[in-house]
C-alpha atoms as a PDB file:
ATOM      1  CA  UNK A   1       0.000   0.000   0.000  1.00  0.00           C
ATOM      2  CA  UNK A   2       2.523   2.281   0.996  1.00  0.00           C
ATOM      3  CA  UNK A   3       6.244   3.152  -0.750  1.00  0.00           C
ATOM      4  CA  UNK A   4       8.051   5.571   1.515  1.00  0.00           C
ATOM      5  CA  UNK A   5      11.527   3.801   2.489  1.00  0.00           C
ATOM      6  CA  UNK A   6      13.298   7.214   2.928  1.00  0.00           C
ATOM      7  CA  UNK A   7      15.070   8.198   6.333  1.00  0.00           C
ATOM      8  CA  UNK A   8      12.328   7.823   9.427  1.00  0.00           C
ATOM      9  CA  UNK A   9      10.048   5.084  10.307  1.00  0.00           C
ATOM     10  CA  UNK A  10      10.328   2.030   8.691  1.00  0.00           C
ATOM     11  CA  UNK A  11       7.682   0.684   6.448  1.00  0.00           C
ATOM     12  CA  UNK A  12       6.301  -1.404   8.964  1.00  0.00           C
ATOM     13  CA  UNK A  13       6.041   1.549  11.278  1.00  0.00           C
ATOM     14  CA  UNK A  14       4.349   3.813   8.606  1.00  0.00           C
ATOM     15  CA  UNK A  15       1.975   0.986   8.071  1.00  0.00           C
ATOM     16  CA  UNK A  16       1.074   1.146  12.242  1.00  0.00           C
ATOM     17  CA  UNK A  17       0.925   4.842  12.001  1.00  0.00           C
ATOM     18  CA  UNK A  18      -1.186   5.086   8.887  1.00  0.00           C
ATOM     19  CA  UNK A  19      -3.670   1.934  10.059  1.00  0.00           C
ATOM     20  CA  UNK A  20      -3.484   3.677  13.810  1.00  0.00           C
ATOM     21  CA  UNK A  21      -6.057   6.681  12.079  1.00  0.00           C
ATOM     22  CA  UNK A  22      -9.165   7.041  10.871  1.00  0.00           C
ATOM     23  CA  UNK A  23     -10.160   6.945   6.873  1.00  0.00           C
ATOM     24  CA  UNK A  24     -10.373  10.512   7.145  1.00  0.00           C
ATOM     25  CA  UNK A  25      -7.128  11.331   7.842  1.00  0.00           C
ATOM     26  CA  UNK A  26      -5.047   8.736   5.905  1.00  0.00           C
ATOM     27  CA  UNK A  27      -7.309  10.818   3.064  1.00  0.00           C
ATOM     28  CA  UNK A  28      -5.778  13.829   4.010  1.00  0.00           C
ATOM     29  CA  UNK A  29      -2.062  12.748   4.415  1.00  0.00           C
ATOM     30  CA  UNK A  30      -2.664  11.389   1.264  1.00  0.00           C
ATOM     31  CA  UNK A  31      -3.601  14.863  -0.239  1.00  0.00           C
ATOM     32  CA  UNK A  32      -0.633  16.050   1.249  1.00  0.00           C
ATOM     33  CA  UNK A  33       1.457  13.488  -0.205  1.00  0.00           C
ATOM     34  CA  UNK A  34      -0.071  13.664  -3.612  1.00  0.00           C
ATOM     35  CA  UNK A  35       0.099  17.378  -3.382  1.00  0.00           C
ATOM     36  CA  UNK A  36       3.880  17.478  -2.356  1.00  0.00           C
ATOM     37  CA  UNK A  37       4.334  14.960  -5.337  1.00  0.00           C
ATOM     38  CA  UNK A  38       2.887  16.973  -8.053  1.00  0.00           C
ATOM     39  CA  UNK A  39       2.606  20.245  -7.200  1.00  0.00           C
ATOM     40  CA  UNK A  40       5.949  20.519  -5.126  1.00  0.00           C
ATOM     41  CA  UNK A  41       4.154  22.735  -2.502  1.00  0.00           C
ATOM     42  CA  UNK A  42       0.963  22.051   0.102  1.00  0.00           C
ATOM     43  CA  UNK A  43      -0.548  24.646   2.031  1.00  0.00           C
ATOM     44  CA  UNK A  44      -2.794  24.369   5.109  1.00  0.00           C
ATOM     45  CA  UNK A  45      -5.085  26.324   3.481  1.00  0.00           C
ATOM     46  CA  UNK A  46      -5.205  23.580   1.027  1.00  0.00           C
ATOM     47  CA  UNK A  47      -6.408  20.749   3.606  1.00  0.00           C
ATOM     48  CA  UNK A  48      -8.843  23.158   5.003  1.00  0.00           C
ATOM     49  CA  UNK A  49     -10.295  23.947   1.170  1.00  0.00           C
ATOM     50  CA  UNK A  50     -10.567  20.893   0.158  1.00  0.00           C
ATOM     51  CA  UNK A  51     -12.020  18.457   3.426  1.00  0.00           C
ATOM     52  CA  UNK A  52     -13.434  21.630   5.365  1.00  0.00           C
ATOM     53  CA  UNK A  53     -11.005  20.707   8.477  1.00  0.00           C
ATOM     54  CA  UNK A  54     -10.250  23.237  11.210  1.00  0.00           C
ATOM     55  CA  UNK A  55      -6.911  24.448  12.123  1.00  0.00           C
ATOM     56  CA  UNK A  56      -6.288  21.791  14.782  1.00  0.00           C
ATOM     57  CA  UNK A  57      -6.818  18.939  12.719  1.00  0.00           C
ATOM     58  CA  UNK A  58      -4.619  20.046   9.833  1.00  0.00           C
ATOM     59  CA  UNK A  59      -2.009  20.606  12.705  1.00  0.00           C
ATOM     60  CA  UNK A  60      -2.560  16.854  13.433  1.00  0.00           C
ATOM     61  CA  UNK A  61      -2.074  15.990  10.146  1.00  0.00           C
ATOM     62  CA  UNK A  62       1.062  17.592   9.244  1.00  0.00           C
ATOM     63  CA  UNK A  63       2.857  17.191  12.269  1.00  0.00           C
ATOM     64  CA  UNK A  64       2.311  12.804  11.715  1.00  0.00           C
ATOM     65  CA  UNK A  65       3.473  13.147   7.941  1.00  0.00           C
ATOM     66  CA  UNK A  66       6.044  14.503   9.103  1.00  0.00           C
ATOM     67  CA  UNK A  67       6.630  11.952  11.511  1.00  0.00           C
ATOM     68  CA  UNK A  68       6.527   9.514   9.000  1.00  0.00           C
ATOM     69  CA  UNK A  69       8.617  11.130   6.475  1.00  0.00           C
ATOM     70  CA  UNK A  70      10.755  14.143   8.062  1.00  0.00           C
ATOM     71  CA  UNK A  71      12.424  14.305   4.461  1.00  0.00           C
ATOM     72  CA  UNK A  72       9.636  14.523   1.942  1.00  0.00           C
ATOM     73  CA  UNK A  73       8.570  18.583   3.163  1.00  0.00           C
ATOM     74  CA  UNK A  74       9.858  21.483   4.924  1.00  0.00           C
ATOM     75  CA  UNK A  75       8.316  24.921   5.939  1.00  0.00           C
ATOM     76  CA  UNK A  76       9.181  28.227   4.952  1.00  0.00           C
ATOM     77  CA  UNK A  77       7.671  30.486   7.910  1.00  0.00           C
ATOM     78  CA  UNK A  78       7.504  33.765   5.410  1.00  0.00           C
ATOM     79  CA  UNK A  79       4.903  32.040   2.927  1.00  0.00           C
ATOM     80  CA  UNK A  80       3.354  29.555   5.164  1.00  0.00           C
ATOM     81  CA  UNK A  81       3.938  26.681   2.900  1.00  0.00           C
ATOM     82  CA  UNK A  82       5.182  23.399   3.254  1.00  0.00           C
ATOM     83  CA  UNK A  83       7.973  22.631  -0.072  1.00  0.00           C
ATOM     84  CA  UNK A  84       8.871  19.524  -1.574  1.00  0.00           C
ATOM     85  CA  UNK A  85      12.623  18.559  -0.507  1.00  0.00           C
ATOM     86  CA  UNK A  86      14.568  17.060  -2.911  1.00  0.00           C
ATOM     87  CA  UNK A  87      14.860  13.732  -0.803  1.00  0.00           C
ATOM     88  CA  UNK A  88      10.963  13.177  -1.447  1.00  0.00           C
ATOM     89  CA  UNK A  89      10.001   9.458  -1.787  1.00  0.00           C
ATOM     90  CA  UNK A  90       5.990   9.254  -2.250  1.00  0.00           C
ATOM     91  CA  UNK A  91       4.129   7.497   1.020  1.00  0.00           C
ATOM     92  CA  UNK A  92       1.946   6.276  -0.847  1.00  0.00           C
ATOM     93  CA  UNK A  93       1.222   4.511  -4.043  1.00  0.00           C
ATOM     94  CA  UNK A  94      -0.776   6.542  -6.386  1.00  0.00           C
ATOM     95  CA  UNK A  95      -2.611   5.138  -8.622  1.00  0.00           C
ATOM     96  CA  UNK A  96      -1.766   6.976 -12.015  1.00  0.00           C
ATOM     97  CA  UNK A  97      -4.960   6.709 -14.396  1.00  0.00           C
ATOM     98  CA  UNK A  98      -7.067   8.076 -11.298  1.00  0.00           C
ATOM     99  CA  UNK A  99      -4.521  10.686 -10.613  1.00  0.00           C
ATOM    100  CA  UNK A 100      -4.333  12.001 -13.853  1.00  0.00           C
ATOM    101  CA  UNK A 101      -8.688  11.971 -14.093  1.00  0.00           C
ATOM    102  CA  UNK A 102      -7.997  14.407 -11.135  1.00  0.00           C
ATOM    103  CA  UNK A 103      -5.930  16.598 -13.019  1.00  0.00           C
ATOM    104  CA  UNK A 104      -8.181  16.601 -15.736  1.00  0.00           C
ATOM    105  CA  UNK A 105     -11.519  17.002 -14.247  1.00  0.00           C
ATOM    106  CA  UNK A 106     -10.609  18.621 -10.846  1.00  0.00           C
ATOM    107  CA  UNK A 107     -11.166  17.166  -7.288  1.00  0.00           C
ATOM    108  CA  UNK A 108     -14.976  15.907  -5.987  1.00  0.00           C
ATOM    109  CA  UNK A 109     -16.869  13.205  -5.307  1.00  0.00           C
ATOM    110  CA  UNK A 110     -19.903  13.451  -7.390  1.00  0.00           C
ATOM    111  CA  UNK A 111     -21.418  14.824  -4.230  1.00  0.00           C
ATOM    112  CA  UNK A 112     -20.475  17.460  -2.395  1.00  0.00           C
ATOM    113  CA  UNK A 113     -19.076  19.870  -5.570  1.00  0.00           C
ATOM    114  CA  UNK A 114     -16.130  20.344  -7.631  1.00  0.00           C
ATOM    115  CA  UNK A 115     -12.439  22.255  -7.250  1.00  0.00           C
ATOM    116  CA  UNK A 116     -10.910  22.559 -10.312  1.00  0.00           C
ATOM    117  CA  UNK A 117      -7.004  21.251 -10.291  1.00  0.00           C
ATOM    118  CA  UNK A 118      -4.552  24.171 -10.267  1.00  0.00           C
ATOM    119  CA  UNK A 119      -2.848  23.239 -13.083  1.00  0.00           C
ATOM    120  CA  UNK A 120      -4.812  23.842 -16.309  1.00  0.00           C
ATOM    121  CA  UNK A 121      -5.731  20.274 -18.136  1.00  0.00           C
ATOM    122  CA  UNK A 122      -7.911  20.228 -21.213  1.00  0.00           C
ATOM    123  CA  UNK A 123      -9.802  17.251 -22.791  1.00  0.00           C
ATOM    124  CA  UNK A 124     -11.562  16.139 -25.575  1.00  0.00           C
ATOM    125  CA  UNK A 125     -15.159  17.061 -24.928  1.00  0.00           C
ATOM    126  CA  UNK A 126     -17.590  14.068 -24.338  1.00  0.00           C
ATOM    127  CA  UNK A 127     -20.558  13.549 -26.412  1.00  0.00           C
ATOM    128  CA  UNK A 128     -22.015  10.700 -25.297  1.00  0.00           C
ATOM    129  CA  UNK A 129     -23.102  11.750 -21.653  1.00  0.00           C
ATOM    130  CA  UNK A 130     -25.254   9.416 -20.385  1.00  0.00           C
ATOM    131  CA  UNK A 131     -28.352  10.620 -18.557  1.00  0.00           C
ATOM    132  CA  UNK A 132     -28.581  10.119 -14.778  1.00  0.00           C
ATOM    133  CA  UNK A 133     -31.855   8.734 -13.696  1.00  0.00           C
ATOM    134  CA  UNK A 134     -30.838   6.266 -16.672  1.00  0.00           C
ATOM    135  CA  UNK A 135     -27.555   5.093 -15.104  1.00  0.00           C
ATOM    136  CA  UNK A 136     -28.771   4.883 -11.962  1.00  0.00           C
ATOM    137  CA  UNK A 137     -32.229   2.213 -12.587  1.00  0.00           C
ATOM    138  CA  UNK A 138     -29.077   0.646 -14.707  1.00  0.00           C
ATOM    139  CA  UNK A 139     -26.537   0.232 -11.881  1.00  0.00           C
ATOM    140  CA  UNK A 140     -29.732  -0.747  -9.540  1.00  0.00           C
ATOM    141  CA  UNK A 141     -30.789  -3.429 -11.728  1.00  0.00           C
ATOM    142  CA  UNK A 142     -26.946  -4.922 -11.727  1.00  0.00           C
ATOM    143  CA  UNK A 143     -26.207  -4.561  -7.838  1.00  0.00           C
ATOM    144  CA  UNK A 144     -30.215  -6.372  -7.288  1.00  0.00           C
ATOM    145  CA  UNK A 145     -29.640  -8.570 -10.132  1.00  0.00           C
ATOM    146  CA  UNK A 146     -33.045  -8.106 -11.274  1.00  0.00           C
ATOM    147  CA  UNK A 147     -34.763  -8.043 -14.919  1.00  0.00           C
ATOM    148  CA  UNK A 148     -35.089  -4.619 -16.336  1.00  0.00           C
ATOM    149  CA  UNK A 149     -37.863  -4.042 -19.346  1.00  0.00           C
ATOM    150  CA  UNK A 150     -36.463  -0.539 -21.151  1.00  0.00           C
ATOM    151  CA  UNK A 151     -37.894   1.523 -23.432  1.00  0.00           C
ATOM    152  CA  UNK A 152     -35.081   1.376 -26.031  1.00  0.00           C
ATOM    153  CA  UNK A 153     -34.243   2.908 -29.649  1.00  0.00           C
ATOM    154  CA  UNK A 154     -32.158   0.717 -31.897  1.00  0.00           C
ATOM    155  CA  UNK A 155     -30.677   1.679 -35.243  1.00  0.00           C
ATOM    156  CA  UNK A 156     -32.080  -1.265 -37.024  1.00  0.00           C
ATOM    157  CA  UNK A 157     -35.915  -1.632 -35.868  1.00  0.00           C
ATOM    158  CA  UNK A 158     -36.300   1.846 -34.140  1.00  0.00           C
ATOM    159  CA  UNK A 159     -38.118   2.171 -31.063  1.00  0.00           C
ATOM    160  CA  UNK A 160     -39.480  -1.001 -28.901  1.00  0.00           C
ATOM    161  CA  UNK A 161     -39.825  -2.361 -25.644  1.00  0.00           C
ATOM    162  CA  UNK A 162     -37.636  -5.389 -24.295  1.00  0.00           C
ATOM    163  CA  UNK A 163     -36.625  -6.985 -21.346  1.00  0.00           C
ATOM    164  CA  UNK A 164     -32.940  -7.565 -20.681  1.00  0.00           C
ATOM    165  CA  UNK A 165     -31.010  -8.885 -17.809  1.00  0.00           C
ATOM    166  CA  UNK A 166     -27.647  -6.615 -17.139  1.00  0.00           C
ATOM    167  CA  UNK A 167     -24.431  -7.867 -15.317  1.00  0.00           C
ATOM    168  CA  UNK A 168     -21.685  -4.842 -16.425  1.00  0.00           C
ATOM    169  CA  UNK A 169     -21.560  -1.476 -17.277  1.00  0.00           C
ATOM    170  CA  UNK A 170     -18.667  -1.148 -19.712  1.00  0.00           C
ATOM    171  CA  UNK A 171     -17.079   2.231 -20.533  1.00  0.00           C
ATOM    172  CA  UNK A 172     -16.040   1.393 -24.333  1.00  0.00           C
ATOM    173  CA  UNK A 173     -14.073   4.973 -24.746  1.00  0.00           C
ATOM    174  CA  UNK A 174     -16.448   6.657 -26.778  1.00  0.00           C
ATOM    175  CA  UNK A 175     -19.699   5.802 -25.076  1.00  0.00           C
ATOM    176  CA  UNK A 176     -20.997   3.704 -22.240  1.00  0.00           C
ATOM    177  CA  UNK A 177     -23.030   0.412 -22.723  1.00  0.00           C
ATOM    178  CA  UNK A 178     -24.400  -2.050 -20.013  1.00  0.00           C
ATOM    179  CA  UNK A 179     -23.426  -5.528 -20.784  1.00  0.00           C
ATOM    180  CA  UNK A 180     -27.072  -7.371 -21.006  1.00  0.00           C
ATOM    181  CA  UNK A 181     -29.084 -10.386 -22.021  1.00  0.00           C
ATOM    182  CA  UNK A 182     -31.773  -9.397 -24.142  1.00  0.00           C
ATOM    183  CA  UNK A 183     -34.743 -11.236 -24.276  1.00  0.00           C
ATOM    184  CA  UNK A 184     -35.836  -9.792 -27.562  1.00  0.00           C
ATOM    185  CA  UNK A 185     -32.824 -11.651 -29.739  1.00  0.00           C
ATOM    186  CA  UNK A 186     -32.603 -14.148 -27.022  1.00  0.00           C
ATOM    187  CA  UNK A 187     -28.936 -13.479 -26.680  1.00  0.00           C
ATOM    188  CA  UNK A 188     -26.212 -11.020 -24.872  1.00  0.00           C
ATOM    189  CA  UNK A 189     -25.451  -7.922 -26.663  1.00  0.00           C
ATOM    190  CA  UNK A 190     -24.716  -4.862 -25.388  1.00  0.00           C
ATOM    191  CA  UNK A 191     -26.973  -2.116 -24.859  1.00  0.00           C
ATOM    192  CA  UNK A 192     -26.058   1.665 -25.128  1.00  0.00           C
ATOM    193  CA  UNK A 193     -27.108   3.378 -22.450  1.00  0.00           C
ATOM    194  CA  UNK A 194     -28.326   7.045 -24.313  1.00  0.00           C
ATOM    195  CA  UNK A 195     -30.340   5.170 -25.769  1.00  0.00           C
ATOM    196  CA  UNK A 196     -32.428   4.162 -23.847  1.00  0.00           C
ATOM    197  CA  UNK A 197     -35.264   5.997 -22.769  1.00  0.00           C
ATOM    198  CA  UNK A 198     -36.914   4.500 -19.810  1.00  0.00           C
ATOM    199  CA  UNK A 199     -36.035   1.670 -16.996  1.00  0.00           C
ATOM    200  CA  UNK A 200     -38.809  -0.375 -14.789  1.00  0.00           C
ATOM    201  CA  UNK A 201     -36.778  -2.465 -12.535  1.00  0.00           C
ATOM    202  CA  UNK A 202     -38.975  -6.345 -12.540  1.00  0.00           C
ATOM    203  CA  UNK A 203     -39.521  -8.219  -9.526  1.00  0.00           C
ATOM    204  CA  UNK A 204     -38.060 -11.327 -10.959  1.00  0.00           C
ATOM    205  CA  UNK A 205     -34.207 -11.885 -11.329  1.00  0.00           C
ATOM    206  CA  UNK A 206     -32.683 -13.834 -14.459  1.00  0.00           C
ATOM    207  CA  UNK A 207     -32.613 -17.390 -15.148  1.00  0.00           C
ATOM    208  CA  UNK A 208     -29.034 -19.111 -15.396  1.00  0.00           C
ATOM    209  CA  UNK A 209     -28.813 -18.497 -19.159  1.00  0.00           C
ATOM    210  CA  UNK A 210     -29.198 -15.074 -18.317  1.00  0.00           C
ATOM    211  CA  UNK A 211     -26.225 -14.371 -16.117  1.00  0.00           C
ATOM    212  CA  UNK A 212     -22.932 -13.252 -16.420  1.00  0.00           C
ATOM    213  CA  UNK A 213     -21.720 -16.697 -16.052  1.00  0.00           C
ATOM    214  CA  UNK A 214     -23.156 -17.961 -18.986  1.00  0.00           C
ATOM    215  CA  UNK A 215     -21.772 -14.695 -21.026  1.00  0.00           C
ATOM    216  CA  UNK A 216     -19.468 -16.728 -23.412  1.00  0.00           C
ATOM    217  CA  UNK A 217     -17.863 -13.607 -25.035  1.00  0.00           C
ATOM    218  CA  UNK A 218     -17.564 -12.233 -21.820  1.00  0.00           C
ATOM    219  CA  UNK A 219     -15.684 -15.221 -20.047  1.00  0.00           C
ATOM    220  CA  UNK A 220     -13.685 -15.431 -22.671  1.00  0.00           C
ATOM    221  CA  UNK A 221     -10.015 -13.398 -23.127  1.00  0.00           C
ATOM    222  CA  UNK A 222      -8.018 -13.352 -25.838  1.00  0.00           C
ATOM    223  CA  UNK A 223      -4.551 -11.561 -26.357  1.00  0.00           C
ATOM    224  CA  UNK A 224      -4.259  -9.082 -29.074  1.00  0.00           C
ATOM    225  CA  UNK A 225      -0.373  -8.270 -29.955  1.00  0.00           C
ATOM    226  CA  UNK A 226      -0.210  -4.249 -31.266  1.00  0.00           C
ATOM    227  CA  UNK A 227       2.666  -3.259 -33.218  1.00  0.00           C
ATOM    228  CA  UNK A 228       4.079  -0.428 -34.683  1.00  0.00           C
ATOM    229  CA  UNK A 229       2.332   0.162 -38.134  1.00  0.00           C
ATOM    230  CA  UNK A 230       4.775  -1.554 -40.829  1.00  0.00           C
ATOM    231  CA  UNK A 231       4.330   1.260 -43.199  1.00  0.00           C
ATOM    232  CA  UNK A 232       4.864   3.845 -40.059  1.00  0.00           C
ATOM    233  CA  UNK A 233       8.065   5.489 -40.592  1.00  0.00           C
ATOM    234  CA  UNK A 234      10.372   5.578 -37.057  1.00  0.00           C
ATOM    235  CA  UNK A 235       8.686   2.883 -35.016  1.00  0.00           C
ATOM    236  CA  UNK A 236      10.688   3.354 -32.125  1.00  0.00           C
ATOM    237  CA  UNK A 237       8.610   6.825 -31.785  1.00  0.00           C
ATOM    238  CA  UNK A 238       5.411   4.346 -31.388  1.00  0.00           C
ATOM    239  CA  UNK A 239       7.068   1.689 -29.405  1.00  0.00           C
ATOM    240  CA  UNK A 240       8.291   4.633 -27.194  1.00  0.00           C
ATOM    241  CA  UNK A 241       4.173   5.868 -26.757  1.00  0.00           C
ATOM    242  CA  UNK A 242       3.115   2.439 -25.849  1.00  0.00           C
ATOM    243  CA  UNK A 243       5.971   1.366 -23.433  1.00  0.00           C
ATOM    244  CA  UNK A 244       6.079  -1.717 -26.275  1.00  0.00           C
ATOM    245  CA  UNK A 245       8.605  -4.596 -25.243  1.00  0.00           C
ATOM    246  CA  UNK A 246      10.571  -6.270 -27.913  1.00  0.00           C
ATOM    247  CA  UNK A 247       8.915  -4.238 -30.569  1.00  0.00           C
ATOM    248  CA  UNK A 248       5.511  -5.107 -29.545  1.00  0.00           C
ATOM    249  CA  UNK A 249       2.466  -4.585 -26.753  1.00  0.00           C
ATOM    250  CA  UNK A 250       0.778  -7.881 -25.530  1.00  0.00           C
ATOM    251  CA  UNK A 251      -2.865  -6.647 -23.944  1.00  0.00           C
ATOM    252  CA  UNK A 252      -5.299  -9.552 -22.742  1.00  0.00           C
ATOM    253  CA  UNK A 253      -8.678  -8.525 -23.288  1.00  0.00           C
ATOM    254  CA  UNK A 254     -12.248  -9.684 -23.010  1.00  0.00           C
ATOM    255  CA  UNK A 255     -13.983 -11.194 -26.166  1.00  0.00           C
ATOM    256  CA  UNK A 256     -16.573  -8.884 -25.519  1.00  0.00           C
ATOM    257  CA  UNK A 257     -14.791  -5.958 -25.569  1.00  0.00           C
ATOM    258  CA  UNK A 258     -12.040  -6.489 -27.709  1.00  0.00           C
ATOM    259  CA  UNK A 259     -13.467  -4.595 -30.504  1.00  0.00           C
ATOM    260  CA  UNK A 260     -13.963  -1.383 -28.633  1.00  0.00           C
ATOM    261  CA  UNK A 261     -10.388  -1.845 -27.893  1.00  0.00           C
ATOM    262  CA  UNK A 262      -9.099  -1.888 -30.733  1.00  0.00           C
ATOM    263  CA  UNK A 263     -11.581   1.152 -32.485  1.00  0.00           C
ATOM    264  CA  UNK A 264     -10.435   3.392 -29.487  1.00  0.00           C
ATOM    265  CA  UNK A 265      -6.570   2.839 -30.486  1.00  0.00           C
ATOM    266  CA  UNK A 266      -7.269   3.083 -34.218  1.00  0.00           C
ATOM    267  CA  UNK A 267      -5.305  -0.556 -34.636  1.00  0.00           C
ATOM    268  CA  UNK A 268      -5.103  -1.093 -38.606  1.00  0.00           C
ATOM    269  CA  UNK A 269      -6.545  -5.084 -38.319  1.00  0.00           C
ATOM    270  CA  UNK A 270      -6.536  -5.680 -41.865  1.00  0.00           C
ATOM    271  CA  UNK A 271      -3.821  -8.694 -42.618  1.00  0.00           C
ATOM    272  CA  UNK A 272      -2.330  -6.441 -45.293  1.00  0.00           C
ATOM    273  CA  UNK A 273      -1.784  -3.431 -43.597  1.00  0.00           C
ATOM    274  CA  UNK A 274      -4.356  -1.617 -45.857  1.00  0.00           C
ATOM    275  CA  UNK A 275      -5.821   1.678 -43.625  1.00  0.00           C
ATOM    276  CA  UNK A 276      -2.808   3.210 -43.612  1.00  0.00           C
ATOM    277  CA  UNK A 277      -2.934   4.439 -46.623  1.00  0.00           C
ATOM    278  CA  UNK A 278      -6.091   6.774 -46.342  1.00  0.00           C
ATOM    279  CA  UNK A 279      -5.417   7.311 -41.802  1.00  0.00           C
ATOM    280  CA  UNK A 280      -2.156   6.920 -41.220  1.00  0.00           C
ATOM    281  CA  UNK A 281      -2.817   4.366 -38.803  1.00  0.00           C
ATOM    282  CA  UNK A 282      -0.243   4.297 -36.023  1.00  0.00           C
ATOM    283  CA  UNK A 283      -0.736   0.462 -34.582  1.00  0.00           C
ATOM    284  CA  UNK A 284      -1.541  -2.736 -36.439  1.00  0.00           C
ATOM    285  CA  UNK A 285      -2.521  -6.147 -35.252  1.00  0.00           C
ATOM    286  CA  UNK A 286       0.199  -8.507 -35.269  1.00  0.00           C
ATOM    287  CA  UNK A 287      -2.276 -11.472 -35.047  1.00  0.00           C
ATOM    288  CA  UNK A 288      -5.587 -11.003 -36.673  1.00  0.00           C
ATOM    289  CA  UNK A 289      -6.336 -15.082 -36.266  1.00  0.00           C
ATOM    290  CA  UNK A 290      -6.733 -13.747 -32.378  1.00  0.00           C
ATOM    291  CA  UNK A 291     -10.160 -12.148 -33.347  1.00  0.00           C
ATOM    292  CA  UNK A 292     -11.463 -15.441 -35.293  1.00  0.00           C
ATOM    293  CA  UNK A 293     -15.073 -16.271 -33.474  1.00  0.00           C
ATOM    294  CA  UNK A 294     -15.106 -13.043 -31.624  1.00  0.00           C
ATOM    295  CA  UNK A 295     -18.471 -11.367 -31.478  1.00  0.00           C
ATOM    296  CA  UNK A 296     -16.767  -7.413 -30.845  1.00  0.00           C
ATOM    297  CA  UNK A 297     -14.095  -8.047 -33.593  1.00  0.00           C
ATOM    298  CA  UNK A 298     -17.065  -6.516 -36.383  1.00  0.00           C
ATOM    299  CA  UNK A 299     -15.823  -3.230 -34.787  1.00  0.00           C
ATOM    300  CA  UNK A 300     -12.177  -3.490 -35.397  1.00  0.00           C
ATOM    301  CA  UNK A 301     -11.174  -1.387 -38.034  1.00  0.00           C
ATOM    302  CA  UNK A 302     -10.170  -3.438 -41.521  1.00  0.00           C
ATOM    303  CA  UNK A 303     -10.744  -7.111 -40.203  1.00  0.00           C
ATOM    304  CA  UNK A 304     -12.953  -9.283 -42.070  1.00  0.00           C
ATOM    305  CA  UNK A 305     -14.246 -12.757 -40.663  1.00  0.00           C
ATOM    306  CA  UNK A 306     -13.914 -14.323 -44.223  1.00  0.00           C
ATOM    307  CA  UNK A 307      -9.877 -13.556 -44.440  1.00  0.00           C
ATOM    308  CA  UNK A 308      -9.155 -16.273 -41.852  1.00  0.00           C
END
């Protein structure tokens, strides 16, 4: 959990000190911590903006971090702020992709409001924003594994009613889908959630053929092997972006999802290299036989079933 092994207490102290306090806190040296780490400066000021503490408990909190690592800060007593020292070794282990959503969309919960980050971060804009009364009869119907009937418009036979049985939400990169058995096609699919226009949560759960369990393309994985784009001049420049080992990146995916996957990175899947002629594609698939009797592989960009 934690990685501090600088000068001070040893890691099986800071472990007693940081289980020795309440959730609270730990989430407030951890603030400091993450603060120190990529801002190079906390503040007081900070703790009390950001968990609406009073003086005395940020006093508390400061004086233990420092207790557990007496080389990661110091204070200057003119601006009231604690600096990064160049001996800093992280307490604890950040985890990156939720670090950097905080830089991009700012600190909050969903709940009590939003700070924006202090360093300025901009994103592509999302246009697929699910609604909320949606996602939430969704996420309801998954954690009380019941049967959901939805009002739901397709893009080949419109608007209808049908009854499905979700076990996942999936976040596919561009849009979010729940991962469902629908009773209409009598088989799993997945269902996007802005489309669909209205949940009733059934008083019946779903039979065994219903359940994630017997989701074949969803208990399967596969491994898909990306590669810098043959016709890509300077692949080290690509092997570089996707921290690729011996000239190649080995990701083991879901079935179900492998598709999406491989749309999101624009991965040239054709077995001649094809796309890159009109994209530019960056990435090809080094073994398009991985995708035979995948559902999700109509989605990856140049592969076609009948080439295998």
């Amino acid at each position: 959990m934690t990685s501090y092994n600088n000068a001070g207490l040893s890691h099986m102290d800071v472990e007693a000190k940081l289980n020795a306090v309440g959730s609270a806190q730990r989430e407030r040296l951890a603030f400091i911590d993450f603060a120190l780490y990529f801002l190079g400066e906390v503040t007081r000021k900070d703790l009390i903006d950001r968990f609406a503490v009073g003086h005395a408990a940020t006093t508390r909190d400061f004086a233990l971090y420092k207790e557990i690592a007496p080389d990661n800060l110091k204070l200057d007593m003119r601006s009231k702020k604690y600096y990064k020292q160049p001996e800093f070794c992280p307490v604890f282990n950040l985890d990156l992709k939720k670090t950097l959503a905080t830089i991009s969309l700012g600190y909050g919960d969903g709940f009590s409001g939003h700070q924006d980050f202090p360093i300025q971060c901009e994103s592509p804009t999302s246009l697929t924003v699910p609604r909320t009364p949606i996602m939430a009869a969704l996420c309801e119907g998954i954690y009380r594994n019941k049967l959901l009937q939805i009002e739901y418009i397709s893009t080949s036979s419109g608007k209808g009613q049908r009854v499905i049985a979700p076990h996942s939400l999936v976040d596919s990169g561009n849009r979010w889908h729940v991962r469902s058995f629908d009773r209409k096609n009598n088989q799993f699919m997945d269902v996007v959630c802005n489309r669909v226009i209205s949940v009733t949560i059934l008083d019946e759960e779903p039979t065994a053929e219903e359940r994630i369990e017997a989701d074949r393309q969803w208990q399967k994985y596969i491994e898909v092997e990306l590669i810098p784009h043959p016709r890509q001049g300077n692949p080290e420049a690509i092997e570089l972006d996707y921290e690729m080992k011996d000239g190649k990146l080995v990701i083991e995916v879901r079935a179900a999802l492998a598709g999406y996957l491989l749309r999101k990175w624009e991965v040239d899947c054709s077995e001649d290299g094809r796309l890159h002629e009109y994209v530019g594609y960056q990435l090809a698939l080094a073994n398009p036989q991985s995708l035979y009797q995948v559902n999700s592989a109509t989605l990856a960009p140049g592969y076609r079933s009948n080439e295998r």
